[in-house]
PDB file of N, CA and C in Angstrom:
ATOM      1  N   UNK A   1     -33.944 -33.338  -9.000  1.00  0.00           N
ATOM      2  CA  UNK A   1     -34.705 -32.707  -7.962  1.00  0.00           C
ATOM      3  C   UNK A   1     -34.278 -31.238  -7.848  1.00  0.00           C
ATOM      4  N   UNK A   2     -35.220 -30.593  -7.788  1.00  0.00           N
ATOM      5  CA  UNK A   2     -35.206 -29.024  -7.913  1.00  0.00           C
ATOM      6  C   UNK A   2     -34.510 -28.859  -6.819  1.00  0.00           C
ATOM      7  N   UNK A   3     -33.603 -28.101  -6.359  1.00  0.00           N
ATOM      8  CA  UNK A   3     -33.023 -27.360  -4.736  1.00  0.00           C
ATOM      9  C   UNK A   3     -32.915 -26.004  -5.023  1.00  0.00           C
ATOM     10  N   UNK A   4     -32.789 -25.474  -3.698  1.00  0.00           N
ATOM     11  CA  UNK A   4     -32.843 -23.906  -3.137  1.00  0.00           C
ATOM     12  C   UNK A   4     -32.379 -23.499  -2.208  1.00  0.00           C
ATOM     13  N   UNK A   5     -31.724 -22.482  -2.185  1.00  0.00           N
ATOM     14  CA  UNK A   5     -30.683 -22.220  -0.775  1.00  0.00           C
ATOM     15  C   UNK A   5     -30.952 -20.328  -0.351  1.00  0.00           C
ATOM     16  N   UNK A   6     -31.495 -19.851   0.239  1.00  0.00           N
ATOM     17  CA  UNK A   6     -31.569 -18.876   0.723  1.00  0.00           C
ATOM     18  C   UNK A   6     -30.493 -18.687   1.975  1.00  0.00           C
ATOM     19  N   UNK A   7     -29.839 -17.135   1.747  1.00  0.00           N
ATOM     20  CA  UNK A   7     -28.786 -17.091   2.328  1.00  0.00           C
ATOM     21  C   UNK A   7     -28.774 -15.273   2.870  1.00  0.00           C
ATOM     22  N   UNK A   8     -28.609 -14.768   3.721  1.00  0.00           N
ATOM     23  CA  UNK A   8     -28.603 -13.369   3.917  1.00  0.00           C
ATOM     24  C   UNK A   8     -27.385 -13.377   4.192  1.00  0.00           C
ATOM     25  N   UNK A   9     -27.016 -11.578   3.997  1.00  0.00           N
ATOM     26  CA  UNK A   9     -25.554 -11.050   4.422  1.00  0.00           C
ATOM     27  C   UNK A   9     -25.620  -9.616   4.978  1.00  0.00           C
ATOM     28  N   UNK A  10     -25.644  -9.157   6.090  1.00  0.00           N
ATOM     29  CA  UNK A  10     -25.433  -8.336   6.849  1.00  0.00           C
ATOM     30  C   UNK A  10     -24.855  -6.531   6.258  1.00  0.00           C
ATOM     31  N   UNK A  11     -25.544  -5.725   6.717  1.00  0.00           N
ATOM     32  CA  UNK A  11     -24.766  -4.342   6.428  1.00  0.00           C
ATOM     33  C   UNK A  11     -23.971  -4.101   7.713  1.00  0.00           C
ATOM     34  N   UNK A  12     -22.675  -3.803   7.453  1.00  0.00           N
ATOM     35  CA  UNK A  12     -21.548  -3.417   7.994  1.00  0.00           C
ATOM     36  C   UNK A  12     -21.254  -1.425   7.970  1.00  0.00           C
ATOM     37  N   UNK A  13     -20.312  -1.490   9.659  1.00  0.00           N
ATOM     38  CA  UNK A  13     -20.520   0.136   8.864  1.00  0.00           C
ATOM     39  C   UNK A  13     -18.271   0.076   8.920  1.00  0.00           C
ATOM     40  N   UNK A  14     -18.080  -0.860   8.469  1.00  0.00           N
ATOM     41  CA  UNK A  14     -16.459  -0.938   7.825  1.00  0.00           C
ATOM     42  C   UNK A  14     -16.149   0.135   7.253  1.00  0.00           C
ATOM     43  N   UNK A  15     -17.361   0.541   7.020  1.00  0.00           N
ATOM     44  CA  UNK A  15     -17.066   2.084   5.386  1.00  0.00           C
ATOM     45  C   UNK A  15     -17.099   3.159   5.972  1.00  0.00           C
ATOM     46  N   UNK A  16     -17.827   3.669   7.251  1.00  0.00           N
ATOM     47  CA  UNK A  16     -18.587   4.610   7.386  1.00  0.00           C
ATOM     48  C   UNK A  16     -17.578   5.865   7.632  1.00  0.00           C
ATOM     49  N   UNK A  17     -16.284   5.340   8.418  1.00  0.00           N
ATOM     50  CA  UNK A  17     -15.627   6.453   8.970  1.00  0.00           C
ATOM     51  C   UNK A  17     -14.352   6.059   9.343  1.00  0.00           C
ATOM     52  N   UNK A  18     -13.389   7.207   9.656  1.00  0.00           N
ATOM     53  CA  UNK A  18     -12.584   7.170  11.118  1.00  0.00           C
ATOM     54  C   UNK A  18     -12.403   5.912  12.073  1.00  0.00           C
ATOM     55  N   UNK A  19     -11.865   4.986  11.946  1.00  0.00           N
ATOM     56  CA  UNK A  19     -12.042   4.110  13.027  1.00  0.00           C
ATOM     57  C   UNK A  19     -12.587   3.108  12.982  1.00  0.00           C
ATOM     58  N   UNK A  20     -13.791   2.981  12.223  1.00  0.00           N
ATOM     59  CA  UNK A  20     -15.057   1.533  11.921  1.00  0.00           C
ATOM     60  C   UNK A  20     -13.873   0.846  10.786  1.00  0.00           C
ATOM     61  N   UNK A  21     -12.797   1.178  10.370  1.00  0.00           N
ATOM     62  CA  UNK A  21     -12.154   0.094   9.454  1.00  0.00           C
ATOM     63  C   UNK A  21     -12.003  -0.878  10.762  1.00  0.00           C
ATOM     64  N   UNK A  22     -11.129  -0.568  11.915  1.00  0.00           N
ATOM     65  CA  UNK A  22     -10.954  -1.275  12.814  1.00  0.00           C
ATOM     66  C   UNK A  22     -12.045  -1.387  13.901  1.00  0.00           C
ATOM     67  N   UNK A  23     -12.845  -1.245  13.411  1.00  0.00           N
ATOM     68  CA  UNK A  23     -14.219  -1.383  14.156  1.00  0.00           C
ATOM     69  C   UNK A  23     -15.228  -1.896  14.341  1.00  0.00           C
ATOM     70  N   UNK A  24     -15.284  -1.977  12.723  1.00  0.00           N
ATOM     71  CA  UNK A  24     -16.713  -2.452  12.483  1.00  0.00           C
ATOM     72  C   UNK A  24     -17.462  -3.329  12.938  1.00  0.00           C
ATOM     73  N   UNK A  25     -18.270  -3.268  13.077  1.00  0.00           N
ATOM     74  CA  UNK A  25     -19.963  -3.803  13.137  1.00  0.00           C
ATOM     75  C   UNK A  25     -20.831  -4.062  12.574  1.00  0.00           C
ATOM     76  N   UNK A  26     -21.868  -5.256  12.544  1.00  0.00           N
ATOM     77  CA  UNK A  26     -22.421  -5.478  11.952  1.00  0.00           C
ATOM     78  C   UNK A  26     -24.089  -5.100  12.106  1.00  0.00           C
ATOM     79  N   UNK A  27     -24.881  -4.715  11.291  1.00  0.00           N
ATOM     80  CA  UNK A  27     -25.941  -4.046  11.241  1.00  0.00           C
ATOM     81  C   UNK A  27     -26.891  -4.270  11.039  1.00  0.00           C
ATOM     82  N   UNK A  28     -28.646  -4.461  12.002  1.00  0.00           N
ATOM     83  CA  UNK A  28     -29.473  -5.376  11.640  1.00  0.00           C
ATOM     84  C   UNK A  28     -30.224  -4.560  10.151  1.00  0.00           C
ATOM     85  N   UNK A  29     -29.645  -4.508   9.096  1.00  0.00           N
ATOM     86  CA  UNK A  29     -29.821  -4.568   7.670  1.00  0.00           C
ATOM     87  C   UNK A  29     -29.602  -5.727   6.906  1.00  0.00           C
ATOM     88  N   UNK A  30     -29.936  -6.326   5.894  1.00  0.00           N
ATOM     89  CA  UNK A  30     -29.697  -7.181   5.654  1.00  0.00           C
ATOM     90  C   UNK A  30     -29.918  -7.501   3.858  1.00  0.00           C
ATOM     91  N   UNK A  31     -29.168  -7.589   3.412  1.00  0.00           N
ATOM     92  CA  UNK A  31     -29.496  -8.548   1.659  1.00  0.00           C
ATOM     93  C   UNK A  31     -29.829  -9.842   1.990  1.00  0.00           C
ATOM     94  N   UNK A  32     -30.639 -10.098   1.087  1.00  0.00           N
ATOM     95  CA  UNK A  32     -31.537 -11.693   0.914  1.00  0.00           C
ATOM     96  C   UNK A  32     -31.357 -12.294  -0.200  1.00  0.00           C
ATOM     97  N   UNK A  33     -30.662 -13.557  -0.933  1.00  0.00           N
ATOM     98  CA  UNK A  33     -30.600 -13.785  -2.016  1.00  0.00           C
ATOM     99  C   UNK A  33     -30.882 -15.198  -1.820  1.00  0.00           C
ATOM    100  N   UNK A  34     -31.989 -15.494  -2.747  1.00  0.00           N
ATOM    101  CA  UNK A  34     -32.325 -16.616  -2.876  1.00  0.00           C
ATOM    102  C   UNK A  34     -31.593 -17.467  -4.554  1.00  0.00           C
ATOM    103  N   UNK A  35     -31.336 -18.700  -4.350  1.00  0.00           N
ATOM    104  CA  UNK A  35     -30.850 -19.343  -5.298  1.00  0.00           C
ATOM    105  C   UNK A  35     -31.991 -20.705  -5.897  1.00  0.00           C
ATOM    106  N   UNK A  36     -32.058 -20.597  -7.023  1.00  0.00           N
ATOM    107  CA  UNK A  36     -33.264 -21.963  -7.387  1.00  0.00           C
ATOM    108  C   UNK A  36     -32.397 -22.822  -8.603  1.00  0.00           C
ATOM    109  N   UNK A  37     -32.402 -23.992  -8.108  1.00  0.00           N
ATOM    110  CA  UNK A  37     -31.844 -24.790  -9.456  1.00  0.00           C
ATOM    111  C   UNK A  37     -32.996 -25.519 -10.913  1.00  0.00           C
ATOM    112  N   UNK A  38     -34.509 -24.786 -10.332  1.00  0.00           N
ATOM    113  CA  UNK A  38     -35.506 -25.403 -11.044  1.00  0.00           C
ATOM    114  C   UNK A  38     -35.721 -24.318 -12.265  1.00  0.00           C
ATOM    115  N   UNK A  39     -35.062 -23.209 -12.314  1.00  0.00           N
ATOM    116  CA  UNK A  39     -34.989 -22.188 -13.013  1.00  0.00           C
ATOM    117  C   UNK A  39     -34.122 -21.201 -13.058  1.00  0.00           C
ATOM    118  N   UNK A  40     -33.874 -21.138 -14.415  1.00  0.00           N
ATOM    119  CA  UNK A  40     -32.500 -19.574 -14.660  1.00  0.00           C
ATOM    120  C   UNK A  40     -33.177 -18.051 -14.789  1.00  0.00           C
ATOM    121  N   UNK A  41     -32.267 -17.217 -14.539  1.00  0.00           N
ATOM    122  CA  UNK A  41     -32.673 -15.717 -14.337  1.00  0.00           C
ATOM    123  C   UNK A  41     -32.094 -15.031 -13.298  1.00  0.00           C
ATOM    124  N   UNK A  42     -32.239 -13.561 -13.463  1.00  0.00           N
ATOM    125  CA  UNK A  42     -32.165 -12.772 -12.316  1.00  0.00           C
ATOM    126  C   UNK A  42     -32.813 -11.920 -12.007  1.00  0.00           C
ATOM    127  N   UNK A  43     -33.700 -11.779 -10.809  1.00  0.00           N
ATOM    128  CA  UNK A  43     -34.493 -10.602 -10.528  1.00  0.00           C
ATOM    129  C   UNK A  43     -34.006  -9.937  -8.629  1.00  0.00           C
ATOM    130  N   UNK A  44     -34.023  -8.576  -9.207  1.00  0.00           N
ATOM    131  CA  UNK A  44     -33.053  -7.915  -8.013  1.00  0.00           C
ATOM    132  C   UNK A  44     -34.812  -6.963  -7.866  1.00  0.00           C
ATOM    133  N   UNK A  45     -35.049  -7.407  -5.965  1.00  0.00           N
ATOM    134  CA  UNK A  45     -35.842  -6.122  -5.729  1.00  0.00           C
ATOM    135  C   UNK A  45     -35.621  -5.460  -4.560  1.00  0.00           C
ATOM    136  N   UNK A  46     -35.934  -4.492  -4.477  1.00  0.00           N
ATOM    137  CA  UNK A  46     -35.473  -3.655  -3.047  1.00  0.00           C
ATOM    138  C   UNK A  46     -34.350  -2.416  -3.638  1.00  0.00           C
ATOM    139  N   UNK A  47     -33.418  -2.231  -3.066  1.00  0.00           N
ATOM    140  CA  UNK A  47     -32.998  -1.400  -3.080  1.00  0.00           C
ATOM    141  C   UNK A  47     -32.314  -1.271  -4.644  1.00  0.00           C
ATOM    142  N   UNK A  48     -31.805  -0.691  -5.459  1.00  0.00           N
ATOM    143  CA  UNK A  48     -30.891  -0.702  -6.296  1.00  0.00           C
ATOM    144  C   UNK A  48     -31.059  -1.658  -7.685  1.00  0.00           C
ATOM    145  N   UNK A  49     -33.163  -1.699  -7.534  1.00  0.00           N
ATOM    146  CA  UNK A  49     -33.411  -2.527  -8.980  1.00  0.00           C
ATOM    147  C   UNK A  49     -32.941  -2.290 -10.141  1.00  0.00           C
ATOM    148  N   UNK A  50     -33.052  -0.731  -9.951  1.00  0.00           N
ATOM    149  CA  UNK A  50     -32.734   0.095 -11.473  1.00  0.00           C
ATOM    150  C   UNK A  50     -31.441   0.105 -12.136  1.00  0.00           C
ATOM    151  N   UNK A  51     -30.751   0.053 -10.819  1.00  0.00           N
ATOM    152  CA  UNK A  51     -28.910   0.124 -11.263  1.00  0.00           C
ATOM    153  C   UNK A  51     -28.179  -0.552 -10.907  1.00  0.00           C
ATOM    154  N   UNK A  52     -28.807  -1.973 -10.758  1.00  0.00           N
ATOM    155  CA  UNK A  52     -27.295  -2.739 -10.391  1.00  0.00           C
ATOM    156  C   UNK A  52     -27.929  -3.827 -11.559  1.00  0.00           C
ATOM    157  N   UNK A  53     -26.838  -4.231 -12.177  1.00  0.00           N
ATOM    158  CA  UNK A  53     -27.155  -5.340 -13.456  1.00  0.00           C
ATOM    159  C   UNK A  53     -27.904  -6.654 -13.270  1.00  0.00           C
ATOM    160  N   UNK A  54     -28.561  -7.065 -13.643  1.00  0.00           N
ATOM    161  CA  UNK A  54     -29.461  -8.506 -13.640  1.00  0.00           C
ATOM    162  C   UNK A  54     -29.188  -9.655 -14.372  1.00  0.00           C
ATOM    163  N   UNK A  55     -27.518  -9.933 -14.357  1.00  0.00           N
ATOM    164  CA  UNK A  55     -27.517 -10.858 -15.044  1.00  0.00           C
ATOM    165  C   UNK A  55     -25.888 -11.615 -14.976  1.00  0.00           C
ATOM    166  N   UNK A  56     -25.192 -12.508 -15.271  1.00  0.00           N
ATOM    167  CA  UNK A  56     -23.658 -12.725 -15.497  1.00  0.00           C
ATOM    168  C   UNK A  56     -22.910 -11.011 -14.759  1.00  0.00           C
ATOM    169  N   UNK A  57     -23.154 -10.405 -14.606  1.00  0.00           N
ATOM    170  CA  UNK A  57     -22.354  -9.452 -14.707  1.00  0.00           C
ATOM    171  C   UNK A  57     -22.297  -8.849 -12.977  1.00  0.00           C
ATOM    172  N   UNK A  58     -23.998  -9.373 -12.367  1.00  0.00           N
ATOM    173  CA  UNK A  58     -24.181  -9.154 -10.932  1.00  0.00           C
ATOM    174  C   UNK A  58     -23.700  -9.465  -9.965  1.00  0.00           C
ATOM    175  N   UNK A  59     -23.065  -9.108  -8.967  1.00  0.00           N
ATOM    176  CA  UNK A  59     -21.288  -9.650  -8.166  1.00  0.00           C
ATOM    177  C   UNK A  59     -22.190 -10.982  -7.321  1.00  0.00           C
ATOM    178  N   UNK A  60     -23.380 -10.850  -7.286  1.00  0.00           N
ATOM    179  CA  UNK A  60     -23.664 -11.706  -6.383  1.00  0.00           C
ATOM    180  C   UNK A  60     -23.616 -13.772  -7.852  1.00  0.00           C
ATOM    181  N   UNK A  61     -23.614 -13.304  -8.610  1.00  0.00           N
ATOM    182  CA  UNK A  61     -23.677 -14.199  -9.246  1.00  0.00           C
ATOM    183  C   UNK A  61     -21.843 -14.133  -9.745  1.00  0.00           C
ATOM    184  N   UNK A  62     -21.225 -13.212 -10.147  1.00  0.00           N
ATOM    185  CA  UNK A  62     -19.694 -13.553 -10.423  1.00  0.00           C
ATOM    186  C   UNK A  62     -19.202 -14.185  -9.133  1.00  0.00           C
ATOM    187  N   UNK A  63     -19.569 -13.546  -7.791  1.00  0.00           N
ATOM    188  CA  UNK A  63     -19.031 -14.657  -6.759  1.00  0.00           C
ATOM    189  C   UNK A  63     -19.568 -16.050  -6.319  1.00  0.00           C
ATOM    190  N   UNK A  64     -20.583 -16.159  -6.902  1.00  0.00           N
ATOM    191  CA  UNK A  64     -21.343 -17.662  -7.342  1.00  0.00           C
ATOM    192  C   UNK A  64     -20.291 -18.564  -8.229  1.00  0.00           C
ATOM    193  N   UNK A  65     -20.186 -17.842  -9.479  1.00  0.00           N
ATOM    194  CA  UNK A  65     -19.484 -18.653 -10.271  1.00  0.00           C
ATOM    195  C   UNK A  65     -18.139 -18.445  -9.898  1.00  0.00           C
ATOM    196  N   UNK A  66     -17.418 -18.157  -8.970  1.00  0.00           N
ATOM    197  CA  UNK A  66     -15.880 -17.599  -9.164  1.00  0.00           C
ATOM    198  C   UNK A  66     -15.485 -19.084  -7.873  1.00  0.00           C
ATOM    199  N   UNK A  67     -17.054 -19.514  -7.232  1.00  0.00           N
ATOM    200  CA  UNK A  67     -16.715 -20.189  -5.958  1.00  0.00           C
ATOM    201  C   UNK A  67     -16.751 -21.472  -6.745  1.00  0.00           C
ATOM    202  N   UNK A  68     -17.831 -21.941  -7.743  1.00  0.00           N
ATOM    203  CA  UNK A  68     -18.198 -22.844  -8.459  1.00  0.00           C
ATOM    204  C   UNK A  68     -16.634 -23.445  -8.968  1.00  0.00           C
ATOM    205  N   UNK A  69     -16.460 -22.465  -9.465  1.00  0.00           N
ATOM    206  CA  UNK A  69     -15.038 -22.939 -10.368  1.00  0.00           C
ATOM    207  C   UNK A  69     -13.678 -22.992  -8.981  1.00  0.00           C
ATOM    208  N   UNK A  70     -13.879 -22.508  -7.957  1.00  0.00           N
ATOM    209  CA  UNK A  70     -12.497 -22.487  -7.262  1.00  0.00           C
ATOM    210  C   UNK A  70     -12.291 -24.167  -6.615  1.00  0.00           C
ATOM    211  N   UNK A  71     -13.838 -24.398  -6.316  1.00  0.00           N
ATOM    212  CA  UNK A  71     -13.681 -25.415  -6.074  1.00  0.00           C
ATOM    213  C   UNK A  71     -14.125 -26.951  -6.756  1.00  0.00           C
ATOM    214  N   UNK A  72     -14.168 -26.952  -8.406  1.00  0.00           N
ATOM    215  CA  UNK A  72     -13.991 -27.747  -9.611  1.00  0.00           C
ATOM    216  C   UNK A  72     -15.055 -27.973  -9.899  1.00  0.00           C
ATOM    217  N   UNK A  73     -16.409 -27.324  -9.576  1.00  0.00           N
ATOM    218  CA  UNK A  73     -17.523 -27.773  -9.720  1.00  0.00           C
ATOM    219  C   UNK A  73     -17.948 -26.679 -11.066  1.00  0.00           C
ATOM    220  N   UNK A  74     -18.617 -27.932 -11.950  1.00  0.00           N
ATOM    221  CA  UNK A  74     -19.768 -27.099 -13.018  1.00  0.00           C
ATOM    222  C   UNK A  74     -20.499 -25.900 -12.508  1.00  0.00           C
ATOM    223  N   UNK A  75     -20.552 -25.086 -13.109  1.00  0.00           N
ATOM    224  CA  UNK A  75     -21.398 -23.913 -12.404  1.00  0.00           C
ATOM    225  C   UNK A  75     -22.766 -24.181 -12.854  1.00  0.00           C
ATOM    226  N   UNK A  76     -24.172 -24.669 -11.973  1.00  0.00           N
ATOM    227  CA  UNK A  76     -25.270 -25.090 -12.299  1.00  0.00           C
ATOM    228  C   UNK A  76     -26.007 -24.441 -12.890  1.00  0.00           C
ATOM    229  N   UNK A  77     -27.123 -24.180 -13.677  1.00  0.00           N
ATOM    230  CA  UNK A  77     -27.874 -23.380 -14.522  1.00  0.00           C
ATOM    231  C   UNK A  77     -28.731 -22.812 -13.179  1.00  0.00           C
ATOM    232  N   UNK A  78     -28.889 -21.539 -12.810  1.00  0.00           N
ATOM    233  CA  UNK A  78     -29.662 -21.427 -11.617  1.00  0.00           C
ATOM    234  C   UNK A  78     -30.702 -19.956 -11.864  1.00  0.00           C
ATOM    235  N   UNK A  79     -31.372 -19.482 -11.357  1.00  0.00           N
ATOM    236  CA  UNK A  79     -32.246 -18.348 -10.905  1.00  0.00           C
ATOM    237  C   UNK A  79     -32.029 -17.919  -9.504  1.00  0.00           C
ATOM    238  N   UNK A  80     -31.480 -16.770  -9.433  1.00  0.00           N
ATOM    239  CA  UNK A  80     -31.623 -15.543  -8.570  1.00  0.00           C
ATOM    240  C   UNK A  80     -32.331 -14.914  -8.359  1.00  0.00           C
ATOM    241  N   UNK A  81     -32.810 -14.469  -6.931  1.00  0.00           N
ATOM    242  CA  UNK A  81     -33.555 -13.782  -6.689  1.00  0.00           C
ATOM    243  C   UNK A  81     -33.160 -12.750  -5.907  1.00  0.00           C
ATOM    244  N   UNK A  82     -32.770 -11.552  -5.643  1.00  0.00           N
ATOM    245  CA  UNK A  82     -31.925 -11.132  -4.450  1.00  0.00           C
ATOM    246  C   UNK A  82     -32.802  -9.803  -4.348  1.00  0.00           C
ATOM    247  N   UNK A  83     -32.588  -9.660  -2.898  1.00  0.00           N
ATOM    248  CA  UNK A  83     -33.906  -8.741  -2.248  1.00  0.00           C
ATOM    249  C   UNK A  83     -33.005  -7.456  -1.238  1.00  0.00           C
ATOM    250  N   UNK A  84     -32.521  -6.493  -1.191  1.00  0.00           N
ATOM    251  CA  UNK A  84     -31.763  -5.478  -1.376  1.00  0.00           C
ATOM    252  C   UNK A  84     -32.379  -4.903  -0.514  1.00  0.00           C
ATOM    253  N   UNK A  85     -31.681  -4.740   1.012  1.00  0.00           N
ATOM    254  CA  UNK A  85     -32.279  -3.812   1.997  1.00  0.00           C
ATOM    255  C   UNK A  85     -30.799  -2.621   2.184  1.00  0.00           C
ATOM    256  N   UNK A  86     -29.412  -3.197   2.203  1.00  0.00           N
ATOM    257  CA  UNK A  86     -28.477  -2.368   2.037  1.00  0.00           C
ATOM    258  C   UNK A  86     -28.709  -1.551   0.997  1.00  0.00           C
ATOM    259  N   UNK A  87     -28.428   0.098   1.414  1.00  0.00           N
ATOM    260  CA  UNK A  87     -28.445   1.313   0.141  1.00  0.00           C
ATOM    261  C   UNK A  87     -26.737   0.881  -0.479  1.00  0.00           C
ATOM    262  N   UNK A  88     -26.585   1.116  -1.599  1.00  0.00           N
ATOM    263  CA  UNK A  88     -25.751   1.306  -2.544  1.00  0.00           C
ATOM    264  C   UNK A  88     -24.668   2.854  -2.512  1.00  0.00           C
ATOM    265  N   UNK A  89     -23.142   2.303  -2.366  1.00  0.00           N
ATOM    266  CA  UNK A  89     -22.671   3.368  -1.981  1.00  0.00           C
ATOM    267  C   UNK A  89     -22.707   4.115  -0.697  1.00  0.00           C
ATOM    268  N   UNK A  90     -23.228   3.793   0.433  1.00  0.00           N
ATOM    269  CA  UNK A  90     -23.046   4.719   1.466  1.00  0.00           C
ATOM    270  C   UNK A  90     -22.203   4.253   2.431  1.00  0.00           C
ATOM    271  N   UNK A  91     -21.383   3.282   2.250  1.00  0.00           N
ATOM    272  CA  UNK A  91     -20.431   2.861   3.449  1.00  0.00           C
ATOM    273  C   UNK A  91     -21.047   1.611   4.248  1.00  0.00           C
ATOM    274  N   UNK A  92     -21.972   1.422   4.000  1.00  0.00           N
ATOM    275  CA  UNK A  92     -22.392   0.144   4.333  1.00  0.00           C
ATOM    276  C   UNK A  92     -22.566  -1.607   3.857  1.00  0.00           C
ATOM    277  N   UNK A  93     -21.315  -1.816   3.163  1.00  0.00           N
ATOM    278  CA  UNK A  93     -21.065  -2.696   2.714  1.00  0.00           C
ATOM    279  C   UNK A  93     -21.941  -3.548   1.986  1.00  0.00           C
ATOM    280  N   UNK A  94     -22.825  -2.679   0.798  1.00  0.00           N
ATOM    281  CA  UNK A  94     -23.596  -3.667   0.301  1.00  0.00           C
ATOM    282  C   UNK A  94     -22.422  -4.600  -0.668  1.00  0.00           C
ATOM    283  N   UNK A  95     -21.867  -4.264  -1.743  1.00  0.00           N
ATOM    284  CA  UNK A  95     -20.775  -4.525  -2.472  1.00  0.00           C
ATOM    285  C   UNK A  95     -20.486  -6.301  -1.802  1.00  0.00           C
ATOM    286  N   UNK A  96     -19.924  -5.759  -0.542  1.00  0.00           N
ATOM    287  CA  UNK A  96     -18.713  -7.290   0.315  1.00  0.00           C
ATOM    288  C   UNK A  96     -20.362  -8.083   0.607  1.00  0.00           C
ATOM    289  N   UNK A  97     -21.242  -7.612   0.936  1.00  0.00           N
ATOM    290  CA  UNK A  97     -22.643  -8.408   1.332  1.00  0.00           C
ATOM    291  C   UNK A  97     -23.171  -9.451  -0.051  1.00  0.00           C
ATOM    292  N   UNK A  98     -22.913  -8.771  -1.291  1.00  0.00           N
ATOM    293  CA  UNK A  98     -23.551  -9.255  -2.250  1.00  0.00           C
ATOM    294  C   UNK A  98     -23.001 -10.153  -3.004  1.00  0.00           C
ATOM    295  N   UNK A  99     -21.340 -10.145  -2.338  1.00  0.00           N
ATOM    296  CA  UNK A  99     -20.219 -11.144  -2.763  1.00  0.00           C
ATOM    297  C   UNK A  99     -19.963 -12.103  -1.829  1.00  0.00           C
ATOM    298  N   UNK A 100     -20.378 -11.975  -0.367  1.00  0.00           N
ATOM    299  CA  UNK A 100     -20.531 -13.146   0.896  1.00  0.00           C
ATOM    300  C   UNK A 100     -21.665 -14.020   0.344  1.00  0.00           C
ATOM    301  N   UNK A 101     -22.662 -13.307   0.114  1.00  0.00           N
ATOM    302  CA  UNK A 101     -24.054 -14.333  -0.189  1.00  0.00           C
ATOM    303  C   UNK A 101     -23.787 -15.300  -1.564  1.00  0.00           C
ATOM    304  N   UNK A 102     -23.250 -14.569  -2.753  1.00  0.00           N
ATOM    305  CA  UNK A 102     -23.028 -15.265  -3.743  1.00  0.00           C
ATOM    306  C   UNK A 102     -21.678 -16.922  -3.632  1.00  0.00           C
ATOM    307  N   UNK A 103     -21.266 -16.247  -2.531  1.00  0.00           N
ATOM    308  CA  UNK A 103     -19.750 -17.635  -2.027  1.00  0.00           C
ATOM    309  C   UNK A 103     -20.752 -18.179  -0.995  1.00  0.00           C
ATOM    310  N   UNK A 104     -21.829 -18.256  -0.202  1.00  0.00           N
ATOM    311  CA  UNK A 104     -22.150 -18.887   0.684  1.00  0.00           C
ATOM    312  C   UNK A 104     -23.627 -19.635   0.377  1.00  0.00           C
ATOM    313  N   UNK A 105     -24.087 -19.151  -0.984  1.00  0.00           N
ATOM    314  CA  UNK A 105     -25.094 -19.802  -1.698  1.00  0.00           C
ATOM    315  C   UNK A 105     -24.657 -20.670  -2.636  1.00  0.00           C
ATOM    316  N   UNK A 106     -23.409 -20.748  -3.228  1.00  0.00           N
ATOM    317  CA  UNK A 106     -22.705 -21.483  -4.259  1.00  0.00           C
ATOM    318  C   UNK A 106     -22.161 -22.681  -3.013  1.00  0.00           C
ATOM    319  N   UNK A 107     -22.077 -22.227  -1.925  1.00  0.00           N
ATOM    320  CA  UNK A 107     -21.329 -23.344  -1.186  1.00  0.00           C
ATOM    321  C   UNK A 107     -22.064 -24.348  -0.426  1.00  0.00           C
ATOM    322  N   UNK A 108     -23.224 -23.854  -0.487  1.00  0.00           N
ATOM    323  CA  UNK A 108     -24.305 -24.319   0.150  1.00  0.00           C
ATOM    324  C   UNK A 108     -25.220 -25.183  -0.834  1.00  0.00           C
ATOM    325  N   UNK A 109     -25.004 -24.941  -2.407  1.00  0.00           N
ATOM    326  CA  UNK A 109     -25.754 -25.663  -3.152  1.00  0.00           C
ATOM    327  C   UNK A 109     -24.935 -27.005  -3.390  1.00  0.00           C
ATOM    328  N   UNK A 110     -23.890 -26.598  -3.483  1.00  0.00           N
ATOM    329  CA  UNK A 110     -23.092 -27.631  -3.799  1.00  0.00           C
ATOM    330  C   UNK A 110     -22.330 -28.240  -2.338  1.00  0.00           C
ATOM    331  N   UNK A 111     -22.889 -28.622  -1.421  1.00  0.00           N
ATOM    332  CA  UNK A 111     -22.818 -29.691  -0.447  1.00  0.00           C
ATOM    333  C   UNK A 111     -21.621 -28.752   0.690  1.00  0.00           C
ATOM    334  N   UNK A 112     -21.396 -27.286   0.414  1.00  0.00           N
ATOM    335  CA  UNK A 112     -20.382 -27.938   1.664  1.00  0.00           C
ATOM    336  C   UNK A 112     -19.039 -28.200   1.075  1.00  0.00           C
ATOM    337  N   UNK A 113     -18.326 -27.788  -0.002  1.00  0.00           N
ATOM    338  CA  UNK A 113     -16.546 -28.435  -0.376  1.00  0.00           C
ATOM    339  C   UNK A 113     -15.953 -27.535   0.158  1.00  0.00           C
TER     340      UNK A 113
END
């Protein structure tokens, strides 16, 4: 049976300045990454199509597989979809966003360990 887990992760301004290390907040911005087990691939749209990698190499999928394996599970053959409202580089935590969603979509496909 095919499954799917859609999962968002928040822009933070942790980065922005002076003070927001111990500050921060969270920001109604948001990354969207959808996960499908009925098909493999990666397609990134929204912000940062052009330059962030589409494939094994995309943090939202190394923290997929880094969760897969921490907690003994096969890493499933899957398709990504991830939809990019955080800008890239400006202090707004797309980076930690695209590595929350990839540990909370891997944890979510696989039941919860």
């Amino acid at each position: 049976m095919a499954r799917s887990v859609t999962v968002q992760a928040p822009a933070t301004s942790a980065n922005m300045g002076p003070g927001f290390d111990c500050l921060g907040i969270a920001l109604d911005i948001w990354n969207t990454v959808r996960v499908d087990t009925d098909a493999t691939g990666f397609e990134i749209h929204g912000l940062g199509r052009d330059e962030l990698p589409s494939g094994p190499d995309n943090l939202v999928a190394r923290a997929f597989q880094l969760t897969c394996e921490e907690v003994g599970e096969a890493v499933p053959a899957v398709r990504f979809t991830c939809t990019n409202e955080i800008p890239l580089g400006r202090g707004l935590g797309s980076s930690s966003a695209a590595a929350v969603a990839g540990i909370v979509a891997a944890n979510e496909l696989l039941g919860c360990p």
